[in-house]
C-alpha atoms as a PDB file:
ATOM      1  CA  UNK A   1      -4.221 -22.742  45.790  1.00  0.00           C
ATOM      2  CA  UNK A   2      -7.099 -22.344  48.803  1.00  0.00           C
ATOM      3  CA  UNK A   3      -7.552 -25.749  50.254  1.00  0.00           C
ATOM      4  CA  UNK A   4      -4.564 -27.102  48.548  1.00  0.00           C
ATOM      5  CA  UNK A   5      -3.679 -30.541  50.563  1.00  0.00           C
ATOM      6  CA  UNK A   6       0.496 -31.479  49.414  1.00  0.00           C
ATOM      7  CA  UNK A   7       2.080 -34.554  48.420  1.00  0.00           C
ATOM      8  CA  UNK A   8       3.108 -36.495  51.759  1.00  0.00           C
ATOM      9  CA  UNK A   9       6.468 -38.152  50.410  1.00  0.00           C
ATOM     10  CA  UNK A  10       7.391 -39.147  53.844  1.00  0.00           C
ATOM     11  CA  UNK A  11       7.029 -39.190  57.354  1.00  0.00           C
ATOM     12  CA  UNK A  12       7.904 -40.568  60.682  1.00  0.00           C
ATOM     13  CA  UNK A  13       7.951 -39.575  64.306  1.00  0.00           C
ATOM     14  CA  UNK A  14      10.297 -36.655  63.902  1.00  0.00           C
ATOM     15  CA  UNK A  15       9.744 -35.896  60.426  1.00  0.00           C
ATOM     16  CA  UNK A  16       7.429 -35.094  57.025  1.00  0.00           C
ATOM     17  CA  UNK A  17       8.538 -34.379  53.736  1.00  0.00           C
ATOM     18  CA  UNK A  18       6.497 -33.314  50.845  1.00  0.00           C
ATOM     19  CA  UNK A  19       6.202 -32.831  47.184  1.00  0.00           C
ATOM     20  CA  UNK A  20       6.699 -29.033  46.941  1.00  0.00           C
ATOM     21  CA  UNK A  21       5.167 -27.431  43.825  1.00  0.00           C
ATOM     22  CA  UNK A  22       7.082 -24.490  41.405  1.00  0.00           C
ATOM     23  CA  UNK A  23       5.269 -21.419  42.093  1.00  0.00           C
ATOM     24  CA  UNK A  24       4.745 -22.142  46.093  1.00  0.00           C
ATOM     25  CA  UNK A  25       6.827 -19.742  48.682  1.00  0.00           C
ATOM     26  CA  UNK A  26       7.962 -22.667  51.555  1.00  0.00           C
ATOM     27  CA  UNK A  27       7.257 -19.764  54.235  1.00  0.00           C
ATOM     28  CA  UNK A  28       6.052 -15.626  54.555  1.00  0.00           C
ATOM     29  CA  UNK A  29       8.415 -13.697  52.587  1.00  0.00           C
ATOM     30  CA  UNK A  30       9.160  -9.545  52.669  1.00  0.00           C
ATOM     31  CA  UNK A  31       9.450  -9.527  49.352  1.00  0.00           C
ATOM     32  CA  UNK A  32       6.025 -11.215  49.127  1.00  0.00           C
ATOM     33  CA  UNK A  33       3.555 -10.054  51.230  1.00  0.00           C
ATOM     34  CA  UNK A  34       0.940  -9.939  48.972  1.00  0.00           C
ATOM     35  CA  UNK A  35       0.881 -14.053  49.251  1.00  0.00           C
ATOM     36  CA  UNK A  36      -1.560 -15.790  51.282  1.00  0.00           C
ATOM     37  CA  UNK A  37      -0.110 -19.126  51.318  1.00  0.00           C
ATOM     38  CA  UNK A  38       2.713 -21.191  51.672  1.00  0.00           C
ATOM     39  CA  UNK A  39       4.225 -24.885  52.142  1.00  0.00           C
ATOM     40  CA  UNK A  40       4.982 -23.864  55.887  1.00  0.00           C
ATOM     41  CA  UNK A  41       0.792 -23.174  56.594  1.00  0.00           C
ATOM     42  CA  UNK A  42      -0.711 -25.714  54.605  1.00  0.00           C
ATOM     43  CA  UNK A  43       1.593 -28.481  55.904  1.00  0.00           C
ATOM     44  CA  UNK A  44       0.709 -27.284  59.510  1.00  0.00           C
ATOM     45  CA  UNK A  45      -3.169 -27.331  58.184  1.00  0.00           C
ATOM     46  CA  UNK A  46      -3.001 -30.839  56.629  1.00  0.00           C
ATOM     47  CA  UNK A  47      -1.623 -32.427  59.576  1.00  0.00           C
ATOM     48  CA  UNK A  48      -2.853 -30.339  62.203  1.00  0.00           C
ATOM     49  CA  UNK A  49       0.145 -29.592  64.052  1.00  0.00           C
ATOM     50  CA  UNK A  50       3.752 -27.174  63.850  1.00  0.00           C
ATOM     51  CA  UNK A  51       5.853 -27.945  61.672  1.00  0.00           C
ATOM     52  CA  UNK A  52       9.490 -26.183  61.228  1.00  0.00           C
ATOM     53  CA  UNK A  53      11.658 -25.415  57.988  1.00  0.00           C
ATOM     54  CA  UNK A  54      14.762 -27.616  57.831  1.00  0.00           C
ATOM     55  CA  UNK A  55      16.180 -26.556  54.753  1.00  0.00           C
ATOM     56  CA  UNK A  56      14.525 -24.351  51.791  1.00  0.00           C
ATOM     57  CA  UNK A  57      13.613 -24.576  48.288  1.00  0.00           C
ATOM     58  CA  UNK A  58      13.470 -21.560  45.946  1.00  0.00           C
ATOM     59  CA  UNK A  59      10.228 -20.457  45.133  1.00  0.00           C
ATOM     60  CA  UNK A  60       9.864 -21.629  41.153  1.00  0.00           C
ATOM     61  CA  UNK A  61      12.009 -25.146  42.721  1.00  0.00           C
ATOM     62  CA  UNK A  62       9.553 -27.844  43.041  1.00  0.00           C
ATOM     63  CA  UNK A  63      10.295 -30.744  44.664  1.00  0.00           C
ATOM     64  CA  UNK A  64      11.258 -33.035  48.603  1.00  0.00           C
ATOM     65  CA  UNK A  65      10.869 -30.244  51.194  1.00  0.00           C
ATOM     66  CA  UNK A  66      11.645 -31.635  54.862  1.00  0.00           C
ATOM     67  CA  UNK A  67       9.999 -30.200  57.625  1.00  0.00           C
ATOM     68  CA  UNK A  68      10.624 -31.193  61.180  1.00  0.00           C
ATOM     69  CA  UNK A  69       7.863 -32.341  63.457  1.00  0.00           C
ATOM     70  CA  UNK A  70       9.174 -30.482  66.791  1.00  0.00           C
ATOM     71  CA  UNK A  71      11.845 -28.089  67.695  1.00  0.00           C
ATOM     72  CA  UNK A  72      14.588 -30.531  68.492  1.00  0.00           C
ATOM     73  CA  UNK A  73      13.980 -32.303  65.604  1.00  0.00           C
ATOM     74  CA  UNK A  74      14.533 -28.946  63.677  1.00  0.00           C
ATOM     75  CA  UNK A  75      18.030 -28.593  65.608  1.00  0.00           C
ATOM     76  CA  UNK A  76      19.389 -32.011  65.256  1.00  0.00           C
ATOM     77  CA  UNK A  77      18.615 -32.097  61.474  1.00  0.00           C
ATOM     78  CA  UNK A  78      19.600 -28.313  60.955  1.00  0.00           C
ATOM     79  CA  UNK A  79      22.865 -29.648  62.552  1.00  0.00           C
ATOM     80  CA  UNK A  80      23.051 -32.336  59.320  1.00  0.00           C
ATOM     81  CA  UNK A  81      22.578 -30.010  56.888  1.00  0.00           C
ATOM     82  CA  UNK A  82      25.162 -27.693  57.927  1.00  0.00           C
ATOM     83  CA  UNK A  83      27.588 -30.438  56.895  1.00  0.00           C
ATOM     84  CA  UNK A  84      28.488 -32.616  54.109  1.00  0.00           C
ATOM     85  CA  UNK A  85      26.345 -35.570  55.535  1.00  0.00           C
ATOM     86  CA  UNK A  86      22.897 -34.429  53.528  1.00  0.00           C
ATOM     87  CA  UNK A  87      23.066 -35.097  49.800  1.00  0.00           C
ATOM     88  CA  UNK A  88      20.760 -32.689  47.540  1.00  0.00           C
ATOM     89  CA  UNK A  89      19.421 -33.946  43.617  1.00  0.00           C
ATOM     90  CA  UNK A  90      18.192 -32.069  41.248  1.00  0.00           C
ATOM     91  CA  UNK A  91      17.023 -32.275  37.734  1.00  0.00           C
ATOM     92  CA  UNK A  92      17.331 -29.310  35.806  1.00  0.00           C
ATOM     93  CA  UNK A  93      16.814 -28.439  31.889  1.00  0.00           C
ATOM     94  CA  UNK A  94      19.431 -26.307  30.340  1.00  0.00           C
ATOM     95  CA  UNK A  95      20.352 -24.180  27.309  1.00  0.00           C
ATOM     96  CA  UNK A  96      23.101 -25.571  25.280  1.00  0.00           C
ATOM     97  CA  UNK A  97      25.016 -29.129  25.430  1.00  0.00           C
ATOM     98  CA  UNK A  98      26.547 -29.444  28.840  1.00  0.00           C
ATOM     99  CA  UNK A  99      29.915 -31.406  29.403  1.00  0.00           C
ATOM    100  CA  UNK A 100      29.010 -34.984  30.466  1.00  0.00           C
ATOM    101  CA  UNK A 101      30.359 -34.337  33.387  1.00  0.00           C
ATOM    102  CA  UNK A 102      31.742 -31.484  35.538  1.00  0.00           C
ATOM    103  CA  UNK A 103      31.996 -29.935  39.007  1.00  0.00           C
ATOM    104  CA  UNK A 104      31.629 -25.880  39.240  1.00  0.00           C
ATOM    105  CA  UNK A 105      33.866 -24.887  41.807  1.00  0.00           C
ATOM    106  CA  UNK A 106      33.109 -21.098  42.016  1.00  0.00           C
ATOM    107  CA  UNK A 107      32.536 -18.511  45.026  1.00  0.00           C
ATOM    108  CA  UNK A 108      29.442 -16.918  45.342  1.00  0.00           C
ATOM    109  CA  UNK A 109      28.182 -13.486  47.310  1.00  0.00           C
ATOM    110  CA  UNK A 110      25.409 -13.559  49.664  1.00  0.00           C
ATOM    111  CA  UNK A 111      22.642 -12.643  48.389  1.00  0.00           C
ATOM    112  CA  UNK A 112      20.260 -10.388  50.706  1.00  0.00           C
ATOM    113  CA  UNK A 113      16.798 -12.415  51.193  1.00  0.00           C
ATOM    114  CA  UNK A 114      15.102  -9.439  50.354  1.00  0.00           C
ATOM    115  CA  UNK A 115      16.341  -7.565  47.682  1.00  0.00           C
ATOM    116  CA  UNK A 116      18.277 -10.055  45.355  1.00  0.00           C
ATOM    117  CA  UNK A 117      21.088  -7.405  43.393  1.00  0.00           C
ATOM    118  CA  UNK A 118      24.234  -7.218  42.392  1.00  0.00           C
ATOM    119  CA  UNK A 119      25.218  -4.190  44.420  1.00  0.00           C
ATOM    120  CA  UNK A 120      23.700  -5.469  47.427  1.00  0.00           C
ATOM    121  CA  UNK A 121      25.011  -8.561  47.038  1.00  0.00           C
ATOM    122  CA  UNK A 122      28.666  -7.010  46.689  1.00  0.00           C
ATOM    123  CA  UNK A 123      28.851  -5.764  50.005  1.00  0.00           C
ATOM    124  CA  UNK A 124      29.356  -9.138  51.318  1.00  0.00           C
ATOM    125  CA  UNK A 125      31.891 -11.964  50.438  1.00  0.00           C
ATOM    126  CA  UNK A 126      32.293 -14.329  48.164  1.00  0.00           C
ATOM    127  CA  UNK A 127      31.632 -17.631  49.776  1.00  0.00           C
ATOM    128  CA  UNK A 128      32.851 -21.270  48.460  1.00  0.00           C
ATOM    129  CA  UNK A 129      30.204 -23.278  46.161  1.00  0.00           C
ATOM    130  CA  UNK A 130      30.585 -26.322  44.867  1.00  0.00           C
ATOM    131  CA  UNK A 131      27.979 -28.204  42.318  1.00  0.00           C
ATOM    132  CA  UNK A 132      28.555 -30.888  40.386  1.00  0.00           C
ATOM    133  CA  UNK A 133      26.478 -32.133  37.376  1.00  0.00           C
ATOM    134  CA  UNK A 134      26.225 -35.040  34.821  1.00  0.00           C
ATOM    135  CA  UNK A 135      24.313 -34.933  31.181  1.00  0.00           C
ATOM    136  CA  UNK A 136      21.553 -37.214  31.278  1.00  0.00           C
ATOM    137  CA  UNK A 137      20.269 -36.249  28.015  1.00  0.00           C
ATOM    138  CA  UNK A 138      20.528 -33.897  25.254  1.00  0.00           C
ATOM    139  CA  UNK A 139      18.221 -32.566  22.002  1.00  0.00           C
ATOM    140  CA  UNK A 140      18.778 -30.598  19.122  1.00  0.00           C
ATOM    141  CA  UNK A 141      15.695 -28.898  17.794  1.00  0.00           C
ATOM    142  CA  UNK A 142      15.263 -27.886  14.096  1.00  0.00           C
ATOM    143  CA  UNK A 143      13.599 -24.356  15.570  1.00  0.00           C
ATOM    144  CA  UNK A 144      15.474 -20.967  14.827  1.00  0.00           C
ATOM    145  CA  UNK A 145      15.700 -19.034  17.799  1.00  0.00           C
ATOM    146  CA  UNK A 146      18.131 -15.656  17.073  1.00  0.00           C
ATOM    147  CA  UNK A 147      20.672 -16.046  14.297  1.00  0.00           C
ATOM    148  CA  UNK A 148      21.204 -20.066  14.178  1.00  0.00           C
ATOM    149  CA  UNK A 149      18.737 -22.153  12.189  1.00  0.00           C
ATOM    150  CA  UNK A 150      18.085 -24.830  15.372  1.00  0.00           C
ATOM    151  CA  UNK A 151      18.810 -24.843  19.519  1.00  0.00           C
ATOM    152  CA  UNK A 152      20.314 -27.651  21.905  1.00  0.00           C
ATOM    153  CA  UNK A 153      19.185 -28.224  25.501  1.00  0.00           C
ATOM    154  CA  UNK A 154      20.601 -30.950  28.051  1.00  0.00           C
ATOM    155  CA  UNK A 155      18.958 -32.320  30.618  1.00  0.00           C
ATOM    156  CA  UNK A 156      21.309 -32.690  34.063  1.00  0.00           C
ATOM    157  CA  UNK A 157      21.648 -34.342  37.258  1.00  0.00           C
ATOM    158  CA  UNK A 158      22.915 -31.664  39.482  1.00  0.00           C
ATOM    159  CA  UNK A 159      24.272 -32.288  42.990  1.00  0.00           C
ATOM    160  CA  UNK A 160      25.351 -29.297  44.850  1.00  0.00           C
ATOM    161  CA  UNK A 161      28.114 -29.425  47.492  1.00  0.00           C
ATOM    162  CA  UNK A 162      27.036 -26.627  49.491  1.00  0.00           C
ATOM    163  CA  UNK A 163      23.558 -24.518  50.343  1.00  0.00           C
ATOM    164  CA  UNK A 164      24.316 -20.899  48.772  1.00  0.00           C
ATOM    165  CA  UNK A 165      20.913 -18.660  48.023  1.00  0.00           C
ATOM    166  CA  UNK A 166      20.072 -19.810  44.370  1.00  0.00           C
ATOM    167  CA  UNK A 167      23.214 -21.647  43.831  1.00  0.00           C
ATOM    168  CA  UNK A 168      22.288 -24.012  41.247  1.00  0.00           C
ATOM    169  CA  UNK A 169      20.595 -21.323  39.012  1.00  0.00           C
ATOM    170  CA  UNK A 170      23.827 -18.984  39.871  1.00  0.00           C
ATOM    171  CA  UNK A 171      26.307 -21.800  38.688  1.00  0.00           C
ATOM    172  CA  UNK A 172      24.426 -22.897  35.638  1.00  0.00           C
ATOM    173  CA  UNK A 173      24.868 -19.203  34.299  1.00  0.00           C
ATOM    174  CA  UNK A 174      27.948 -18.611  35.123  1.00  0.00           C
ATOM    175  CA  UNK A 175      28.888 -21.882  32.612  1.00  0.00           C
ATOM    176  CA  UNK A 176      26.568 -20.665  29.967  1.00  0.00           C
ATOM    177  CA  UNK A 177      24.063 -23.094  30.568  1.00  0.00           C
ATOM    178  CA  UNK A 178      21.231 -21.325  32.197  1.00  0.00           C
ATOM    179  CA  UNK A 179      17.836 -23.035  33.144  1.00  0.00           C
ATOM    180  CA  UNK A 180      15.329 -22.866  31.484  1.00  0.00           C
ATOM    181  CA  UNK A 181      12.387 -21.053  32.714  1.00  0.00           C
ATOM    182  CA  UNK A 182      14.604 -18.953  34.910  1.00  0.00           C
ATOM    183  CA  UNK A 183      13.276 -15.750  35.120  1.00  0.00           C
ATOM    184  CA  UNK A 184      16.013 -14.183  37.232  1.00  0.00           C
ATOM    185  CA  UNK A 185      18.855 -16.033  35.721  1.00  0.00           C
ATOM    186  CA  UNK A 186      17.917 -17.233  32.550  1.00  0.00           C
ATOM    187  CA  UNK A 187      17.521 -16.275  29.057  1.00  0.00           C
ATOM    188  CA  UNK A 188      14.054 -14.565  27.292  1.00  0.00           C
ATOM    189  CA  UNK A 189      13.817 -16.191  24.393  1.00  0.00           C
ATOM    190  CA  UNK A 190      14.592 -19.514  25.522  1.00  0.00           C
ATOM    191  CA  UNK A 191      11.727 -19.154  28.171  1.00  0.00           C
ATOM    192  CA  UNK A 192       9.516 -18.431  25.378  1.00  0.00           C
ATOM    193  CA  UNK A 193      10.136 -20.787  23.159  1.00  0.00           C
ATOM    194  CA  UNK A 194       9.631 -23.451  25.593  1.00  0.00           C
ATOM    195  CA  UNK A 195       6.358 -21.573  26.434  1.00  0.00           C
ATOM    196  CA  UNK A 196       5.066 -21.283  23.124  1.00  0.00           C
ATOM    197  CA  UNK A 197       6.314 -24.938  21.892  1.00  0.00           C
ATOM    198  CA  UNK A 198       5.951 -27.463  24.818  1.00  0.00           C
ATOM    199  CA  UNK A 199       3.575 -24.874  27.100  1.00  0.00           C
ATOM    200  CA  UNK A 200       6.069 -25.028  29.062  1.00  0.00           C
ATOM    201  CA  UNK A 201       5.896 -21.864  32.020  1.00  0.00           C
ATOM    202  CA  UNK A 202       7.498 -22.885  35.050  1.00  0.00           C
ATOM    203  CA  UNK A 203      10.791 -23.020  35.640  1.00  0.00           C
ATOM    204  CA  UNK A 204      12.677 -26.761  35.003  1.00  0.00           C
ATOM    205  CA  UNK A 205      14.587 -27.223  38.146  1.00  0.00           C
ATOM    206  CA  UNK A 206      13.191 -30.221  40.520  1.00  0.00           C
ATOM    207  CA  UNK A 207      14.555 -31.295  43.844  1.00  0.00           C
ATOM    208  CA  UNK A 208      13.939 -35.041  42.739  1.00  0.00           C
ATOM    209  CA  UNK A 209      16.257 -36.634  45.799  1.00  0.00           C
ATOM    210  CA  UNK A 210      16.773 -36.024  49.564  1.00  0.00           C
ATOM    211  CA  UNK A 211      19.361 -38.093  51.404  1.00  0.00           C
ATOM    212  CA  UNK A 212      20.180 -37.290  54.874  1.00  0.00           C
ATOM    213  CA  UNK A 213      21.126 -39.418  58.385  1.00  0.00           C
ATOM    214  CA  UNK A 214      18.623 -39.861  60.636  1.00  0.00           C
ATOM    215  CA  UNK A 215      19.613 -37.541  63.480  1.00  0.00           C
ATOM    216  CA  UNK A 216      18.235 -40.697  66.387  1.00  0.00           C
ATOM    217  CA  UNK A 217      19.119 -44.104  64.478  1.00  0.00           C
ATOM    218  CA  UNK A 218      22.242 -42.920  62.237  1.00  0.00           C
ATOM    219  CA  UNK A 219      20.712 -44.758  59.124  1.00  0.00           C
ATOM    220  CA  UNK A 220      20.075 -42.836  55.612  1.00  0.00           C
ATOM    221  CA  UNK A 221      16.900 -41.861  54.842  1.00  0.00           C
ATOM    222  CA  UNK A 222      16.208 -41.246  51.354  1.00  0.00           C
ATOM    223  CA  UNK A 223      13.297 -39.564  49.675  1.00  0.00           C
ATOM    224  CA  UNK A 224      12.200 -39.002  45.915  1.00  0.00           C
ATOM    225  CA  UNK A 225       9.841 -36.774  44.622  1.00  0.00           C
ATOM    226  CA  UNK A 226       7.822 -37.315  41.188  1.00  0.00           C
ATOM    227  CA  UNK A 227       7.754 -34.643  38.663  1.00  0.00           C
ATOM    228  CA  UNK A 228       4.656 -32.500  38.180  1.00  0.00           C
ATOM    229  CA  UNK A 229       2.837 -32.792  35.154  1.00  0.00           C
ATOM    230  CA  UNK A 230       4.300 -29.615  33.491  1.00  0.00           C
ATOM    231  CA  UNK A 231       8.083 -31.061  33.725  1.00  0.00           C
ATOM    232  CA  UNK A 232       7.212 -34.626  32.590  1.00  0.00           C
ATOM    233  CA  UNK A 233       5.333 -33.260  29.624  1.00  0.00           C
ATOM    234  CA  UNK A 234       8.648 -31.549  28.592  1.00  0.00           C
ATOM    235  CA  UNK A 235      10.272 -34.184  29.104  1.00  0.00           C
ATOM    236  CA  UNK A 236       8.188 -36.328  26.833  1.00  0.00           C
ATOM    237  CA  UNK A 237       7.949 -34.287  24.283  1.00  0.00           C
ATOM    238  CA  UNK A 238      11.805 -34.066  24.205  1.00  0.00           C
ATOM    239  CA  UNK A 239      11.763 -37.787  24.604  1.00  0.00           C
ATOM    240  CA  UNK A 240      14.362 -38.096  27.400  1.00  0.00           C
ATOM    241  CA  UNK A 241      11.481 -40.216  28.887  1.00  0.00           C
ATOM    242  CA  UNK A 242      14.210 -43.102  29.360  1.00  0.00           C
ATOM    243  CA  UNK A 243      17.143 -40.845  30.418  1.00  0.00           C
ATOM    244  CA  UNK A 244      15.821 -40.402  34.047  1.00  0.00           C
ATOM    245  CA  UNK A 245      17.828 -41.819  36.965  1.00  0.00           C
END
């Protein structure tokens, strides 16, 4: 990614949002130190100034990453996020046929940033999360996969109610309905197949929406992020083309 310029979604005088890609870290990580870039530097690079982290997106998450143009900036909108004022959308692909409708009310443990287990995370509390989804879309597909002669995906609207480390991925397992592409949380075989059939690596979860008050003026700003080539391709070939919001 050397010389990689992003996709400048928005920006004013206190703020820039871009089109993140799957694969990109949003800052240095512990866990991957081996990386030499990330959203954070090659925002900074492109418009030749700081910029500061107002909210994150997981690693193999593409989509509208805010940054702040100055440190009180960075405050005031941290403040926003911290409440139920900022409203999150994603689109995700999932494994099986969703309800058209439902709200995952389930506690999750902190997970450490920089080793992501299950004993690790059990020395800390459960903490309330909240995410609520709708079925845009579904497919069956006449390909065995396991013992049954075909498999079913959805494709959903998520919305999640609170900010807890890889919540979305976290709540879509716990229902059965894991992402696809989801290395951590997802299935093999499903992964696979969408590799081998729709060439299809990354995972399918995109931050398509960002809605949050301007911290100076009060209004809404709202910002939407275009799928990469990778997702829309799947989602052609699925054709769900006219099942996007």
């Amino acid at each position: 990614m050397t010389g990689k310029r992003l996709e400048i979604l928005y920006r004013d005088d206190h703020f820039v949002a871009v089109n993140k890609p799957a694969g990109l870290l949003v800052h240095r990580s512990d866990l991957d130190r081996h990386e030499t870039e990330f959203a954070l530097q090659l925002v900074r690079n492109q418009l030749g100034c700081h910029v500061y982290p107002v909210h994150r997106l997981d690693r193999p998450t593409s989509g509208v990453l805010l940054f702040a143009l100055s440190p009180e900036a960075a405050r005031r909108s941290g403040e926003a996020f911290d409440t139920d004022t900022v409203r999150k959308t994603y689109l995700a692909v999932v494994r099986g046929v969703t309800e058209a409708e439902a709200r995952i009310d389930y506690p999750l443990l902190e997970l450490p940033e920089r080793y992501e287990t299950k004993s690790s995370a059990a020395q800390s509390d459960a903490k309330e999360a909240l995410t609520n989804f709708r079925r845009l879309a579904l497919v069956e597909l006449p390909l065995p996969l396991g013992k049954f002669p075909t498999v079913r995906y959805s494709l959903l609207e998520v919305r999640p109610g609170s900010g807890r480390r890889h919540q979305i991925r976290r709540h879509l397992k716990h229902v059965f309905h894991p992402i696809i592409g989801d290395t951590t949380y997802g299935e093999g075989r499903h992964n696979r197949l969408f590799r081998n059939e729709f060439g299809c690596s990354r995972m399918l979860l995109h931050a398509v929406e960002l809605a949050f008050p301007d911290p100076w003026s009060g209004a809404t700003v709202t910002i939407n992020a275009p799928l990469d080539q990778e997702f829309s391709s799947v989602i052609r070939q699925l054709g769900w083309q006219g099942s996007l919001p």
